[in-house]
Protein backbone atom coordinates (compact mmCIF):
# COMPACT_ATOMS: atom_id res chain seq x y z
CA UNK A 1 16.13 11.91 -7.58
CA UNK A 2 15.57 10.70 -3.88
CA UNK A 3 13.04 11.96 -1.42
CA UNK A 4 14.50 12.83 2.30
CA UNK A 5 14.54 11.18 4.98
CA UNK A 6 11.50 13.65 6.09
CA UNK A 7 8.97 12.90 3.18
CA UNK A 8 9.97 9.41 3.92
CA UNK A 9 9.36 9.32 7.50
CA UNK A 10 6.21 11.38 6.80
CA UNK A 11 4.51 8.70 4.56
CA UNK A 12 5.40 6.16 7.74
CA UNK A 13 3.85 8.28 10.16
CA UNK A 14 0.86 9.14 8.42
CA UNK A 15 0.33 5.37 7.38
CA UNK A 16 1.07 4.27 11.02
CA UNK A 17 -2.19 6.90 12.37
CA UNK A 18 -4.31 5.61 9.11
CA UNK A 19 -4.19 2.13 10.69
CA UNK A 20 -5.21 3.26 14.29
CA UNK A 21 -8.83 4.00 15.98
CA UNK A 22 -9.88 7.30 14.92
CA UNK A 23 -11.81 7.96 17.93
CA UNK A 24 -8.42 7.26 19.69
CA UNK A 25 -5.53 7.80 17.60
CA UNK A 26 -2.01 6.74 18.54
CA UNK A 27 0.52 8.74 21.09
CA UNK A 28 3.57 9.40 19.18
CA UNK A 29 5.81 7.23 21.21
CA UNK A 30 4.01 4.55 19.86
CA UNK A 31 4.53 5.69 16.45
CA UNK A 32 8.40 6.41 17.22
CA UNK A 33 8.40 2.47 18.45
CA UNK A 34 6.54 1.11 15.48
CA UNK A 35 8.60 3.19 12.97
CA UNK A 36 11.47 3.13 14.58
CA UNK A 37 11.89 6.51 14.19
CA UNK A 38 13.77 8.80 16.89
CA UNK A 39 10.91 10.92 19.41
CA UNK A 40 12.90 13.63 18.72
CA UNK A 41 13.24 13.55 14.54
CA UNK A 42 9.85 12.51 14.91
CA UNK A 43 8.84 15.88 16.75
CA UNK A 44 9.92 17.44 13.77
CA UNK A 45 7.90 15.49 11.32
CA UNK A 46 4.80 16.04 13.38
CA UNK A 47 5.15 19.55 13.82
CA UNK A 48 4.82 19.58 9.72
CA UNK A 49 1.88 17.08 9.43
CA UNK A 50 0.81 19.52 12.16
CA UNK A 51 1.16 22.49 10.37
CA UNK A 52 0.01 21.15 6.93
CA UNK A 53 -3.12 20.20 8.28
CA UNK A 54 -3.14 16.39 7.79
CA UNK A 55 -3.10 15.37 11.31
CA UNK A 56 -4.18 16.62 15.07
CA UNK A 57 -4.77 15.79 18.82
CA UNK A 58 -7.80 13.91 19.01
CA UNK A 59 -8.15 15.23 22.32
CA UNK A 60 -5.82 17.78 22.76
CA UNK A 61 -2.34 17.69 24.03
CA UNK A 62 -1.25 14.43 25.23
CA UNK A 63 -3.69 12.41 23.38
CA UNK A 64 -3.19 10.70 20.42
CA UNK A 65 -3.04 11.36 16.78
CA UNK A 66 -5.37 10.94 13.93
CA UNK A 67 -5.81 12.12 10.71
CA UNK A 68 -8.00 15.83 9.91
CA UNK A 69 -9.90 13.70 6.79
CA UNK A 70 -9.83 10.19 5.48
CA UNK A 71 -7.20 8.51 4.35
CA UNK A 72 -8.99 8.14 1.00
CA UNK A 73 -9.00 11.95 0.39
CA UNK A 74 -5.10 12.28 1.23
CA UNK A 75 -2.51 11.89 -1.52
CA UNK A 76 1.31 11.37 -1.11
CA UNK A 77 1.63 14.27 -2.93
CA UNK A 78 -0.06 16.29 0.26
CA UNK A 79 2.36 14.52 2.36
CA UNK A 80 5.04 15.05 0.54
CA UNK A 81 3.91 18.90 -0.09
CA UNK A 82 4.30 19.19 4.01
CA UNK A 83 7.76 18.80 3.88
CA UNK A 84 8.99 20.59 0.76
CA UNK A 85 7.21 23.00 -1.47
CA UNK A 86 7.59 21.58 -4.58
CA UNK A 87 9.01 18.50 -6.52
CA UNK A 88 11.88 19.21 -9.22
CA UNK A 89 13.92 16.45 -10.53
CA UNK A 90 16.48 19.07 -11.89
CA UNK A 91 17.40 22.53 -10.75
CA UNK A 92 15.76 24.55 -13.93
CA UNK A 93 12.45 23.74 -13.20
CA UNK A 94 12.22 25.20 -10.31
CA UNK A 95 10.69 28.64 -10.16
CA UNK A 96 13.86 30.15 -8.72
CA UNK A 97 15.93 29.46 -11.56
CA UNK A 98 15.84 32.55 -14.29
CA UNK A 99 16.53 30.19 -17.61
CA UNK A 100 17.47 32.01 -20.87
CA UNK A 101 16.64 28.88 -22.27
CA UNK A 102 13.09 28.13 -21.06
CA UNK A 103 11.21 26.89 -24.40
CA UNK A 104 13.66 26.08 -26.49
CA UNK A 105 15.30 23.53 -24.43
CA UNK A 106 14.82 19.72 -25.47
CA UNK A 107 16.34 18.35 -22.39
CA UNK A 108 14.70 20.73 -20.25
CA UNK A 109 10.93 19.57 -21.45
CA UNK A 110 12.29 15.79 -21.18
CA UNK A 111 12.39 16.34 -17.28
CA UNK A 112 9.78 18.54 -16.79
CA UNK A 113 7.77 15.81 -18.93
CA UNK A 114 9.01 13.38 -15.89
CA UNK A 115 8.75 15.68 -13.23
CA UNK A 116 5.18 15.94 -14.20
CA UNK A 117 4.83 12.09 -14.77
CA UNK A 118 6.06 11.80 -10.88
CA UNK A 119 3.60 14.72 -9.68
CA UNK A 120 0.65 12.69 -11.22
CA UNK A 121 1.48 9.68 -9.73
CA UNK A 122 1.81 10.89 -6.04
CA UNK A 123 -1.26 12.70 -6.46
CA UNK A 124 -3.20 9.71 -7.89
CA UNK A 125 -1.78 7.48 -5.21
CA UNK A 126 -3.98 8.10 -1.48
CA UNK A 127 -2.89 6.95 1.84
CA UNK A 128 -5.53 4.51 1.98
CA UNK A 129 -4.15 2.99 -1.39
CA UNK A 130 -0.80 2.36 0.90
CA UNK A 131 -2.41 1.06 4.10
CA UNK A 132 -4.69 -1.48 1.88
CA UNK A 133 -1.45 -2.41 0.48
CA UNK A 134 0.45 -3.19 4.35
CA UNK A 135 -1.95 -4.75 5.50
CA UNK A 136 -2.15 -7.14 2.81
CA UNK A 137 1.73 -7.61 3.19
CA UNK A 138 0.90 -7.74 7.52
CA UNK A 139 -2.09 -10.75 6.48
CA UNK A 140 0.76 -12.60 4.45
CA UNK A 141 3.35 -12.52 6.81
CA UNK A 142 0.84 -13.52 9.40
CA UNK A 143 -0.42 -16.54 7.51
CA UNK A 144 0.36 -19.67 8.45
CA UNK A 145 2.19 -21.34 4.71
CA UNK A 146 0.23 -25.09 4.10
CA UNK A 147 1.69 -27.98 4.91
């Protein structure tokens, strides 16, 4: 299973606004700098946090960004849930797929056992547990080693 480049992109973004001013907010050329993500790609990935209701103007258009609630109260699963619907690891769990085999199907409850496994874990996991996490990585990288 692999994520696109989207969801991925998404999770950058979102971190990048988590770790700005909120009265402020950051212009997304800023964000396509610090990501390096292209402005245009990156139009596209607002235009979903946009739409999903994770992130606005602070003022309007041509101000920055910031996030609609705290970065505590956001899961990757909500970010991920902007970009695609739902998560299926293999075809027949989706809801489009018309299975004759649906509950008596051993391999079929192995990945929706997964699948679920993988839905719990982005939805226990909160944007603020990921920005904690960078800028504990940012601290080490900007602390001098002893000598």
């Amino acid at each position: 299973m692999k994520f696109n480049t989207k969801t991925r992109y998404g999770i950058r973004t979102m971190m990048e606004i988590a770790m700005q001013d909120p009265q402020q907010g950051i212009f997304q050329k800023d964000i396509a700098s610090k990501q390096r993500i292209s402005f245009k790609y990156l139009d596209q990935i607002i235009a979903s946090l946009k739409a999903a209701d994770l992130i606005t103007n602070v003022r309007g258009k041509k101000s920055g960004y910031v996030l609609t609630r705290r970065a505590s109260e956001i899961t990757i699963y909500d970010i991920h849930k902007a970009f695609a619907p739902e998560i299926n690891i293999v075809d027949c769990l989706s809801e489009m797929v018309d299975c004759e085999d649906i509950g008596h199907c051993a391999p079929r409850d192995l990945w929706k056992g997964l699948n679920d496994k993988i839905i719990e874990y982005l939805r226990s996991s909160t944007l603020q547990d990921l920005v904690d996490k960078q800028l504990r990585y940012n601290q080490e990288i900007n602390t001098p080693s002893p000598s």
